[in-house]
PDB file of N, CA and C in Angstrom:
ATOM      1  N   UNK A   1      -0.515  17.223 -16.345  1.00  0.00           N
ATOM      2  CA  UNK A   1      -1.347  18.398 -16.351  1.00  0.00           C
ATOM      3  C   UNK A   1      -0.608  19.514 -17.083  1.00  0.00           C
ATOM      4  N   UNK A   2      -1.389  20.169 -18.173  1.00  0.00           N
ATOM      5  CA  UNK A   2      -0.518  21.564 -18.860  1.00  0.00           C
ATOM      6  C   UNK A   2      -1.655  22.503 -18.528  1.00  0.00           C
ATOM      7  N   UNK A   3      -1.010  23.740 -19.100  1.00  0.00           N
ATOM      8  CA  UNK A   3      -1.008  24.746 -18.601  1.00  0.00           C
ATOM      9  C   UNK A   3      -2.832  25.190 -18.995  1.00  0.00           C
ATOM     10  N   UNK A   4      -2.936  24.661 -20.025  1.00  0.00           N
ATOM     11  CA  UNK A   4      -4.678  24.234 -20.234  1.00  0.00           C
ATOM     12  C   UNK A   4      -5.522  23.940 -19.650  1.00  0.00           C
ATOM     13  N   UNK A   5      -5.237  23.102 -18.817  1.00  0.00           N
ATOM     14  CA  UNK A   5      -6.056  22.580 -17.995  1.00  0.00           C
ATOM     15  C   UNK A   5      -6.302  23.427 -16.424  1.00  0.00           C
ATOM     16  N   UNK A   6      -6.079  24.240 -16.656  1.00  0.00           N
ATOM     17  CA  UNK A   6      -6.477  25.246 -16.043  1.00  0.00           C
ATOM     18  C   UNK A   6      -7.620  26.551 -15.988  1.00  0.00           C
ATOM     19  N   UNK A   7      -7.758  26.674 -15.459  1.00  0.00           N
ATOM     20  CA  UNK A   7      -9.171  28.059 -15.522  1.00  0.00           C
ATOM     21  C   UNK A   7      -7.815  29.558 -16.107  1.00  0.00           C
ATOM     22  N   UNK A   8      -9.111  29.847 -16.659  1.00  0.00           N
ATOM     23  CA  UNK A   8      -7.883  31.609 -17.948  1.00  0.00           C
ATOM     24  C   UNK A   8      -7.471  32.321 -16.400  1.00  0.00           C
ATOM     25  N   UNK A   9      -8.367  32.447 -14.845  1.00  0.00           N
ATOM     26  CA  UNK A   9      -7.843  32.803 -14.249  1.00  0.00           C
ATOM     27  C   UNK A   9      -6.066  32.279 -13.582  1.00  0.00           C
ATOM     28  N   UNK A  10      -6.586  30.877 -13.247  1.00  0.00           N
ATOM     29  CA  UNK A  10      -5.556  30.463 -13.122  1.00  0.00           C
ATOM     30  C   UNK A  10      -4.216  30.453 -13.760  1.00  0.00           C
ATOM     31  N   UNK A  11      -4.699  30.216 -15.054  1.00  0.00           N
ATOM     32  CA  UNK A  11      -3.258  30.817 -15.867  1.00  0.00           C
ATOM     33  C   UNK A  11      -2.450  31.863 -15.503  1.00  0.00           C
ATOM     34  N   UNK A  12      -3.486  33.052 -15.981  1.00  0.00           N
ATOM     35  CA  UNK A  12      -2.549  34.273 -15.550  1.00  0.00           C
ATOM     36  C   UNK A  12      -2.274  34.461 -13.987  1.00  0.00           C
ATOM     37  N   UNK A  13      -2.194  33.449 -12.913  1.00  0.00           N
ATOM     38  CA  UNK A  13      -1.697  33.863 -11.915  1.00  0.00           C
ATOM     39  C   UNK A  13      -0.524  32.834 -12.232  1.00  0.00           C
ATOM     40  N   UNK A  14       0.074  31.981 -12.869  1.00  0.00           N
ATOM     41  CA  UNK A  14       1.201  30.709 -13.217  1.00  0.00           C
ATOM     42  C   UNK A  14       1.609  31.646 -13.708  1.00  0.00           C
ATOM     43  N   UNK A  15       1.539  32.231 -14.997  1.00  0.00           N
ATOM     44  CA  UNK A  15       1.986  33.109 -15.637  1.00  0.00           C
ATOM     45  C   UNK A  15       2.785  34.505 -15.248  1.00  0.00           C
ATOM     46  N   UNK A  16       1.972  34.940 -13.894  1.00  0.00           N
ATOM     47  CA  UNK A  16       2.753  36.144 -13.453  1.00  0.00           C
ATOM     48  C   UNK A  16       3.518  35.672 -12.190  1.00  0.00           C
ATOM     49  N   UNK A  17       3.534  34.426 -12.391  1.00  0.00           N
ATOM     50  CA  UNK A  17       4.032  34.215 -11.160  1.00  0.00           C
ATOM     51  C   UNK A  17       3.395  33.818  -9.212  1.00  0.00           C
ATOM     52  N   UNK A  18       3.287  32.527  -9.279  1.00  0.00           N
ATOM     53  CA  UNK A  18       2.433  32.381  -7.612  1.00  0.00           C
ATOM     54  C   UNK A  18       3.360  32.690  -6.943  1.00  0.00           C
ATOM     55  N   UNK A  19       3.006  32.840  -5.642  1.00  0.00           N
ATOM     56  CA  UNK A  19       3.269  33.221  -4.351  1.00  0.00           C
ATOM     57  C   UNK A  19       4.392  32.194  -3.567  1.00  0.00           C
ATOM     58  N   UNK A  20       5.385  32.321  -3.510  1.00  0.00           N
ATOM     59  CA  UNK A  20       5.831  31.064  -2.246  1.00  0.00           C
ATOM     60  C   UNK A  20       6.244  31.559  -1.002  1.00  0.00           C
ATOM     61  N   UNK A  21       6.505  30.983  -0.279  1.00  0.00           N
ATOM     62  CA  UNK A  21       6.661  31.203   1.257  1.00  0.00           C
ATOM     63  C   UNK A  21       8.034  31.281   1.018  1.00  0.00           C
ATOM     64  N   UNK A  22       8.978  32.105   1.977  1.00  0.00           N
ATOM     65  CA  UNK A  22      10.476  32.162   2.495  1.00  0.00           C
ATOM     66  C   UNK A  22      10.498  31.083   3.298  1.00  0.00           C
ATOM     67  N   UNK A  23      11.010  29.906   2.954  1.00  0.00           N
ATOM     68  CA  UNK A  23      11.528  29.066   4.070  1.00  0.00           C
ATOM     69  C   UNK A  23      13.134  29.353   4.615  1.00  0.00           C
ATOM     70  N   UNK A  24      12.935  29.419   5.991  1.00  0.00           N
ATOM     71  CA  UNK A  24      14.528  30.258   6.274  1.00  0.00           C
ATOM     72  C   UNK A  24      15.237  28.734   6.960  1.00  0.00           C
ATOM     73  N   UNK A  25      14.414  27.512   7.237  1.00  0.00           N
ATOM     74  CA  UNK A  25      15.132  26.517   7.670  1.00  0.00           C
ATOM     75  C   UNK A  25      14.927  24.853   6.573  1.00  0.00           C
ATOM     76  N   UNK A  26      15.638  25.285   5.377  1.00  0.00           N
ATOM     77  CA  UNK A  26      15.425  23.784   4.004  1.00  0.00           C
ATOM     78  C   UNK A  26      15.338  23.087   4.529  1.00  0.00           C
ATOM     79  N   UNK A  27      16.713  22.632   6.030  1.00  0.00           N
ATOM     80  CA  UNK A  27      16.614  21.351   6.497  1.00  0.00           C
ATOM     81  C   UNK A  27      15.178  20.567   6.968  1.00  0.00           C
ATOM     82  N   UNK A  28      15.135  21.738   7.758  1.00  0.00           N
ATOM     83  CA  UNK A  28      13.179  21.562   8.268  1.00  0.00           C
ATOM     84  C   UNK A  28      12.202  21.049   7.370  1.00  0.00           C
ATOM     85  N   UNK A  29      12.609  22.032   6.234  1.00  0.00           N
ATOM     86  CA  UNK A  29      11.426  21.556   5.009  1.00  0.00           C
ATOM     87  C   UNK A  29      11.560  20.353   4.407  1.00  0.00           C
ATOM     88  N   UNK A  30      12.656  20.065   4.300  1.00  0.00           N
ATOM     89  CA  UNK A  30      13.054  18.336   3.225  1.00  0.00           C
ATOM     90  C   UNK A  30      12.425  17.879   4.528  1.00  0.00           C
ATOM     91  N   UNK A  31      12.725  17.561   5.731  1.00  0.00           N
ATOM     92  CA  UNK A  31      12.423  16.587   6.619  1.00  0.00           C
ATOM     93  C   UNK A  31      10.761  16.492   6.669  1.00  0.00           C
ATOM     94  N   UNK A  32      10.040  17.457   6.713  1.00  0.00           N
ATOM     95  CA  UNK A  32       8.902  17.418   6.311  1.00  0.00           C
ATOM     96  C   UNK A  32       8.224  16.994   5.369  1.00  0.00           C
ATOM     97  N   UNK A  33       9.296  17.343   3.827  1.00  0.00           N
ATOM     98  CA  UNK A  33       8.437  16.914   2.806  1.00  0.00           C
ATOM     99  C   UNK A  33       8.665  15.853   2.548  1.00  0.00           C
ATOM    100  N   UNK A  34       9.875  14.909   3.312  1.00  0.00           N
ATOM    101  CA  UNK A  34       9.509  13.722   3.170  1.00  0.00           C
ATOM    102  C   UNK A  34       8.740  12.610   3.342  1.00  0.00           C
ATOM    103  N   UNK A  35       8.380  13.045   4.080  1.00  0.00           N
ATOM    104  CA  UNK A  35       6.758  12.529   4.893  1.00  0.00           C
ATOM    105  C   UNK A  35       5.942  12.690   4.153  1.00  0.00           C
ATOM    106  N   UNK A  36       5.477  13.249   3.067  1.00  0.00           N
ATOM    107  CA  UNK A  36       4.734  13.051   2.445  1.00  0.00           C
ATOM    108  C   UNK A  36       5.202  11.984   1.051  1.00  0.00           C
ATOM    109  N   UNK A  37       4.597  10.974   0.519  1.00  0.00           N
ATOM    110  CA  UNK A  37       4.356  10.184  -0.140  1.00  0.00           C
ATOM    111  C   UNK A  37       5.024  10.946  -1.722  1.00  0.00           C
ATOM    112  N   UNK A  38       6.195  10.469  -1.820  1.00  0.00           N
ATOM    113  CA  UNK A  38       6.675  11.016  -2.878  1.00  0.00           C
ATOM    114  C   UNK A  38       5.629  11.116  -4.287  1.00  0.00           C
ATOM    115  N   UNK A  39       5.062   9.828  -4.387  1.00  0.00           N
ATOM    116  CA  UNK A  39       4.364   9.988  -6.173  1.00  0.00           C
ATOM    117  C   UNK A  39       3.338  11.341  -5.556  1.00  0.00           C
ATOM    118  N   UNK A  40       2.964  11.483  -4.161  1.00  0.00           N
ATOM    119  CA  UNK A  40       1.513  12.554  -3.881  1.00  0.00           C
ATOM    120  C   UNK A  40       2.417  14.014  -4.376  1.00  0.00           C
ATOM    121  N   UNK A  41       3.709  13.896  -4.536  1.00  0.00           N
ATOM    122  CA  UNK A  41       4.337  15.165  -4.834  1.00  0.00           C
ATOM    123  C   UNK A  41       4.315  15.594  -6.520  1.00  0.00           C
ATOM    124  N   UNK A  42       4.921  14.209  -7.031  1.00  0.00           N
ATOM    125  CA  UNK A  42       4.951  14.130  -8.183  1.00  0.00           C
ATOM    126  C   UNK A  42       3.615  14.257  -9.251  1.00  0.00           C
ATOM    127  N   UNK A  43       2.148  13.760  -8.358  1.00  0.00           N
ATOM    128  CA  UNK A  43       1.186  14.470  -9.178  1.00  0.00           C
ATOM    129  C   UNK A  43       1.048  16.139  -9.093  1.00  0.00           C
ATOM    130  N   UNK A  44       1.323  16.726  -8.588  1.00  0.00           N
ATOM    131  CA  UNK A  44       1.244  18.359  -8.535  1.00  0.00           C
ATOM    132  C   UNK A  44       2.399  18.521  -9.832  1.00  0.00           C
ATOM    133  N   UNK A  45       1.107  19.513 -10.460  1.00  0.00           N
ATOM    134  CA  UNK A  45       1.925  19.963 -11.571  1.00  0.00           C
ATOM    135  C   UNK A  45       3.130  20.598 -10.921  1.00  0.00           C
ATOM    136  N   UNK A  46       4.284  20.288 -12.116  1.00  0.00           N
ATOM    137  CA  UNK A  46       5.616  20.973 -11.941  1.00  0.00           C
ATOM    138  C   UNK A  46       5.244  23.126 -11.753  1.00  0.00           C
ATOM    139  N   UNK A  47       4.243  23.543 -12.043  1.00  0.00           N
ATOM    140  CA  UNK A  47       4.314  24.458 -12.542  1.00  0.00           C
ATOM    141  C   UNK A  47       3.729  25.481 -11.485  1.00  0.00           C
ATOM    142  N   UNK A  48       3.053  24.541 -10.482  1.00  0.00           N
ATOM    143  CA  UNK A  48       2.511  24.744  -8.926  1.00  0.00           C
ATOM    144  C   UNK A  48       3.600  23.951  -7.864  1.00  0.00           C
ATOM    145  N   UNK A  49       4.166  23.266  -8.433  1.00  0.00           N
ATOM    146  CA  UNK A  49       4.910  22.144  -7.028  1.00  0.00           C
ATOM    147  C   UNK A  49       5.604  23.121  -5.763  1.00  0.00           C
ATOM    148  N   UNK A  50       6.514  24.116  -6.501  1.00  0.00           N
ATOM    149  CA  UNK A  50       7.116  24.701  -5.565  1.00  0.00           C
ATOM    150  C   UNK A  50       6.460  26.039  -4.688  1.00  0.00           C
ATOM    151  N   UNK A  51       4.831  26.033  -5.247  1.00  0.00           N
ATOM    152  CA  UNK A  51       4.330  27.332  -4.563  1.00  0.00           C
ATOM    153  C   UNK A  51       3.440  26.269  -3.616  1.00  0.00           C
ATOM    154  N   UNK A  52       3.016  25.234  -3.594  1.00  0.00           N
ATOM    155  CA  UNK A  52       2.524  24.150  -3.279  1.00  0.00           C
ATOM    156  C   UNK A  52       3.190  23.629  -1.760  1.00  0.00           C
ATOM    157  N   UNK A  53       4.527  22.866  -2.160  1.00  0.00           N
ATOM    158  CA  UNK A  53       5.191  22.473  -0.748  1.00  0.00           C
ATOM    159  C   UNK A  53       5.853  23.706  -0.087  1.00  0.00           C
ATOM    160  N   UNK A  54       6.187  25.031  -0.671  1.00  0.00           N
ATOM    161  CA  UNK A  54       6.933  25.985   0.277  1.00  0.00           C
ATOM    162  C   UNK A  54       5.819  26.710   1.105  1.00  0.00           C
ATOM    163  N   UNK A  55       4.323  26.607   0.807  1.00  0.00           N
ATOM    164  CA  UNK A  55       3.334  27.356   1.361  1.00  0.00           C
ATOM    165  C   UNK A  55       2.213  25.979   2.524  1.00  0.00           C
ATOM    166  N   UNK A  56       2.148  24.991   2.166  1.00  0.00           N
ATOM    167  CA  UNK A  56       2.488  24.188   2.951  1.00  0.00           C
ATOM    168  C   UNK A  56       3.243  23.902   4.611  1.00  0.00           C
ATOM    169  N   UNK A  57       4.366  23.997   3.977  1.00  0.00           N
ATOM    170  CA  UNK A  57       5.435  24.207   4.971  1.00  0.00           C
ATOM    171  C   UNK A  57       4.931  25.209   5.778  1.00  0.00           C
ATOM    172  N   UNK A  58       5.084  26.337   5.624  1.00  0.00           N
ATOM    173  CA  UNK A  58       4.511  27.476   5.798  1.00  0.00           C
ATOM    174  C   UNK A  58       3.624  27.289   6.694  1.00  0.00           C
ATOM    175  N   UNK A  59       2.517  27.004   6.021  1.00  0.00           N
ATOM    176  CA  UNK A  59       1.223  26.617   7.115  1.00  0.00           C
ATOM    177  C   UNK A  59       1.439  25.820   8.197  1.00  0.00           C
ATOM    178  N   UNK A  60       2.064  24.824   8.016  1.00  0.00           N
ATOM    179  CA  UNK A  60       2.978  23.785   9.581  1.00  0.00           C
ATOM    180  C   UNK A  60       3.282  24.205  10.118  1.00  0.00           C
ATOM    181  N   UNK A  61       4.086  25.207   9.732  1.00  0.00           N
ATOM    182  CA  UNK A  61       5.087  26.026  10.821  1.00  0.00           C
ATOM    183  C   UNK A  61       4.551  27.238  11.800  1.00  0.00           C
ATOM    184  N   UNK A  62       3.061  27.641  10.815  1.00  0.00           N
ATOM    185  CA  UNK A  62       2.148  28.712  11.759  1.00  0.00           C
ATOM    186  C   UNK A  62       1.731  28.169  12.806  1.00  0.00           C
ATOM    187  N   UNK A  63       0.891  27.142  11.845  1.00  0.00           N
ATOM    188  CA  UNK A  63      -0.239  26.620  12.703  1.00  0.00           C
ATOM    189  C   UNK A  63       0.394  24.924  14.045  1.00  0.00           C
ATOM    190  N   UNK A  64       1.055  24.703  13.579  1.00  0.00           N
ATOM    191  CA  UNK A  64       2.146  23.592  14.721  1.00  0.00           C
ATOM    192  C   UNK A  64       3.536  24.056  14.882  1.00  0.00           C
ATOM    193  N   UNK A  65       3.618  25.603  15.548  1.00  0.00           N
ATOM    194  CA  UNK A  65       5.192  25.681  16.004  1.00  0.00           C
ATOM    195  C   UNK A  65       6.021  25.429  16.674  1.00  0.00           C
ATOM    196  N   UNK A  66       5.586  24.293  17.557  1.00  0.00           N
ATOM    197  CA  UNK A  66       6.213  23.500  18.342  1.00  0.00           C
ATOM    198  C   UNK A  66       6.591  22.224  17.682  1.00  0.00           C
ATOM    199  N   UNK A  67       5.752  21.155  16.942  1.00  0.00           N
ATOM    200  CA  UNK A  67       6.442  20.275  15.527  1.00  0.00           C
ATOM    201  C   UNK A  67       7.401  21.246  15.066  1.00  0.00           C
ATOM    202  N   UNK A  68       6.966  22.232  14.430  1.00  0.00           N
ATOM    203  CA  UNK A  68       8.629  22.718  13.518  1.00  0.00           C
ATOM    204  C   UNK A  68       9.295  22.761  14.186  1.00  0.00           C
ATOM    205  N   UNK A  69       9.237  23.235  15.291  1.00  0.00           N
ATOM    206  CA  UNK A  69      10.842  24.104  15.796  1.00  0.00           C
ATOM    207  C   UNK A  69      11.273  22.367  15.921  1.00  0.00           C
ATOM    208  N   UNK A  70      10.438  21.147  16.246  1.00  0.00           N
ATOM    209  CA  UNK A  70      11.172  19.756  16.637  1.00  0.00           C
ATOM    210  C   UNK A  70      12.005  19.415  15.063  1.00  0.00           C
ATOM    211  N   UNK A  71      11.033  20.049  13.701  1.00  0.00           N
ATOM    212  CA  UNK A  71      12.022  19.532  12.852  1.00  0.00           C
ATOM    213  C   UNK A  71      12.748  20.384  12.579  1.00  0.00           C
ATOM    214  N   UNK A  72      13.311  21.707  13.419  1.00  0.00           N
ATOM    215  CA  UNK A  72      14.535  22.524  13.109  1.00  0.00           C
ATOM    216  C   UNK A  72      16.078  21.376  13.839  1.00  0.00           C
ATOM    217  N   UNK A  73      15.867  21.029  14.146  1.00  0.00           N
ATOM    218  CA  UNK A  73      16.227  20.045  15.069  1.00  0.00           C
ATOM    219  C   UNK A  73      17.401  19.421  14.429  1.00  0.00           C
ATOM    220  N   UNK A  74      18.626  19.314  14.899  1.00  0.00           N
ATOM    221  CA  UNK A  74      19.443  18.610  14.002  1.00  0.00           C
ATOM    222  C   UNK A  74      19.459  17.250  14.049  1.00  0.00           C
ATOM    223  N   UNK A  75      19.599  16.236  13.496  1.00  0.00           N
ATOM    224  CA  UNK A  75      19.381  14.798  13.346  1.00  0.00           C
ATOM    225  C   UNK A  75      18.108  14.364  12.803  1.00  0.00           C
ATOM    226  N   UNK A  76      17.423  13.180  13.244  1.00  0.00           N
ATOM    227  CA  UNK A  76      16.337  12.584  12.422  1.00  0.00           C
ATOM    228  C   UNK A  76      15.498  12.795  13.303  1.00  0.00           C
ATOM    229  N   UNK A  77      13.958  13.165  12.831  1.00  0.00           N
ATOM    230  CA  UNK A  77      12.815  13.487  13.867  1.00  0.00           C
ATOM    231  C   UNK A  77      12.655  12.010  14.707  1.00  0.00           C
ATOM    232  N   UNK A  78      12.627  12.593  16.161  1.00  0.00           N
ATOM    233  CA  UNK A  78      11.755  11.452  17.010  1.00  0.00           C
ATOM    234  C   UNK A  78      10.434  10.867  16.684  1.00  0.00           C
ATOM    235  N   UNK A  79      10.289   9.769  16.846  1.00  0.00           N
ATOM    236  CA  UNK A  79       9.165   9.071  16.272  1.00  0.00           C
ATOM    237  C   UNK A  79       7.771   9.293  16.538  1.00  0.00           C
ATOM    238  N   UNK A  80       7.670  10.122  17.697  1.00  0.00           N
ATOM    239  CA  UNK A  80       6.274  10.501  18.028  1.00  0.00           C
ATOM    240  C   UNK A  80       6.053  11.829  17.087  1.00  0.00           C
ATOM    241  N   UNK A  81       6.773  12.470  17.239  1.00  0.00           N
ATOM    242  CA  UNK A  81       6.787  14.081  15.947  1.00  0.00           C
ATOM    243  C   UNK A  81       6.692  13.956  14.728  1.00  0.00           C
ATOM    244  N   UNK A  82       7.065  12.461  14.639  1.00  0.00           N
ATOM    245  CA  UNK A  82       7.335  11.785  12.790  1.00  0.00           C
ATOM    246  C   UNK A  82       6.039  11.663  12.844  1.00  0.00           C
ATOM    247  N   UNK A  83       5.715  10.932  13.328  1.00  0.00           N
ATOM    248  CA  UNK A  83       3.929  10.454  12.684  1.00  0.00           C
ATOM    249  C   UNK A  83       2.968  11.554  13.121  1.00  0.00           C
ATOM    250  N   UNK A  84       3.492  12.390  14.053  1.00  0.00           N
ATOM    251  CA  UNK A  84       2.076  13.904  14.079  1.00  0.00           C
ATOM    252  C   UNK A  84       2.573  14.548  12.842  1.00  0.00           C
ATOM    253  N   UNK A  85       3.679  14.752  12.534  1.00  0.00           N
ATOM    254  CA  UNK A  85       4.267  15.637  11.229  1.00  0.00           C
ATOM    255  C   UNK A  85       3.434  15.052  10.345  1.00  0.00           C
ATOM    256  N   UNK A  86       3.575  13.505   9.792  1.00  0.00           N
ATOM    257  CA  UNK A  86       3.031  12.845   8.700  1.00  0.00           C
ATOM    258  C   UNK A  86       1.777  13.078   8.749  1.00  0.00           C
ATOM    259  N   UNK A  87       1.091  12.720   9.855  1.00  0.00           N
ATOM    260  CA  UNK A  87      -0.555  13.139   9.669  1.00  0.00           C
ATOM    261  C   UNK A  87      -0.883  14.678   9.338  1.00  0.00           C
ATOM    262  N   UNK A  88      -0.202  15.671   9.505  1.00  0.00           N
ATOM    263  CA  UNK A  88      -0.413  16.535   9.789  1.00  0.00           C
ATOM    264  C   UNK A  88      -0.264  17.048   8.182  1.00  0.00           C
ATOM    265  N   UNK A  89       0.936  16.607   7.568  1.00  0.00           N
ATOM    266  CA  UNK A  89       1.060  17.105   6.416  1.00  0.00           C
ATOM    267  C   UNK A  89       0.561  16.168   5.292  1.00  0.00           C
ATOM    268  N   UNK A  90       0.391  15.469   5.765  1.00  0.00           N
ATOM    269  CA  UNK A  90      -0.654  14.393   4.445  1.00  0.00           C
ATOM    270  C   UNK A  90      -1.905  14.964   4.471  1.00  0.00           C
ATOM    271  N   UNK A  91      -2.524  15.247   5.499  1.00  0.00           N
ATOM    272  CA  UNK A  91      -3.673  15.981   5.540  1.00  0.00           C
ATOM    273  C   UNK A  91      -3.798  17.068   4.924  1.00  0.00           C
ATOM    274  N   UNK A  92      -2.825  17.797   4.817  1.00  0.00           N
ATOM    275  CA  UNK A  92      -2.770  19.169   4.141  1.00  0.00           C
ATOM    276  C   UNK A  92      -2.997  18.789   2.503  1.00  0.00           C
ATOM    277  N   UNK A  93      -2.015  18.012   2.256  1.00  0.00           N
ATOM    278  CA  UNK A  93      -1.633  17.560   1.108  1.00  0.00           C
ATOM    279  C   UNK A  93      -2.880  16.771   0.512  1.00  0.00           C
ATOM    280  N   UNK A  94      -3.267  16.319   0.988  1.00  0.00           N
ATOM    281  CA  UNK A  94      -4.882  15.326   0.621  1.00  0.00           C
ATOM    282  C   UNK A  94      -5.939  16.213   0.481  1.00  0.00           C
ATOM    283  N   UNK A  95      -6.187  17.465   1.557  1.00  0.00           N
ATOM    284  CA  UNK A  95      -6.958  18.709   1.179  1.00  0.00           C
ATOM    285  C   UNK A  95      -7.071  19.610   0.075  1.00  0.00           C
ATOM    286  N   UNK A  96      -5.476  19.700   0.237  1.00  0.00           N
ATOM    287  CA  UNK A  96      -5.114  20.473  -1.428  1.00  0.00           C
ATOM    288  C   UNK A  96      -5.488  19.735  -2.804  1.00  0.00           C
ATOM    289  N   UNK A  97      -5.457  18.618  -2.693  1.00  0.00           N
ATOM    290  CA  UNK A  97      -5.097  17.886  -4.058  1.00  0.00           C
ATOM    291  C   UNK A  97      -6.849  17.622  -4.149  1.00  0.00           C
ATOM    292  N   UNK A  98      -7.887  17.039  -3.107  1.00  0.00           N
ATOM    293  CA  UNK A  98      -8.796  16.840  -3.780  1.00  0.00           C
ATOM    294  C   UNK A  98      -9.870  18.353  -4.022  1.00  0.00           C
ATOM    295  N   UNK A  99      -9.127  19.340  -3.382  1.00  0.00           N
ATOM    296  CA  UNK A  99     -10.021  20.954  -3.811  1.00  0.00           C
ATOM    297  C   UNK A  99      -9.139  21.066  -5.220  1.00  0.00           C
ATOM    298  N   UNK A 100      -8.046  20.599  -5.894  1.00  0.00           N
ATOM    299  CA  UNK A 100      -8.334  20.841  -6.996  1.00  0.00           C
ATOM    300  C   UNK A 100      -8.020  19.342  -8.044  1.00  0.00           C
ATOM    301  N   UNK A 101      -8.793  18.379  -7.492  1.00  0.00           N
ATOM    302  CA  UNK A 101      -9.305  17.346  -8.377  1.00  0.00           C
ATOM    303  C   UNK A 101      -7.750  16.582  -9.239  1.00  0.00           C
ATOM    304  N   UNK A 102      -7.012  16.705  -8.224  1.00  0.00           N
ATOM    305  CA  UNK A 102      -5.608  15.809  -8.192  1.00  0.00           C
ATOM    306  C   UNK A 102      -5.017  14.343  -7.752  1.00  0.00           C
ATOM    307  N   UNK A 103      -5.680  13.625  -8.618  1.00  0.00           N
ATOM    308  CA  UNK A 103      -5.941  12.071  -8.256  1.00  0.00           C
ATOM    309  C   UNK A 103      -4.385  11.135  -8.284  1.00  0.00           C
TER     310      UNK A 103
END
């Protein structure tokens, strides 16, 4: 995907710069974004990826703050938190990608 393939609005918001979230715990976030299906990362343009998974995150952490605080957690998530995390953020990720036609 280039920068074309975008709506003239969309551009000029790539252009001036999108929005990302402060993530204040990375560890949290890698553990999360691993759960999602690496190639589902790799289709998001490079040019959205990081306003993409840091706002994401973001949203997990509002809306399930009891999952996060489990993946603030030092070591490897327990297995019941692993698969609510995974559903939770594949879902996000599957929402995002087919509102903007990301196969």
């Amino acid at each position: 995907m280039n920068l074309e393939d975008f709506t003239k609005e969309e551009q000029a918001q790539i252009k001036a710069g999108l929005s990302t979230a402060e993530i204040t715990d990375k560890e949290a976030a890698e553990k999360i974004l691993a759960l999602v299906p690496a190639e589902w990362i790799k289709k998001i343009p490079f040019l959205v990826r990081k306003h993409a998974t840091t706002k994401t995150v973001e949203r997990l952490a509002k809306q399930n703050p009891e999952l996060y605080a489990v993946a603030k957690k030092k070591g490897a998530l327990p297995e019941k938190e692993r698969e609510e995390l995974r559903q939770i953020v594949t879902d996000i990720f599957e929402e995002k990608m087919n509102k903007h036609k990301i196969k």
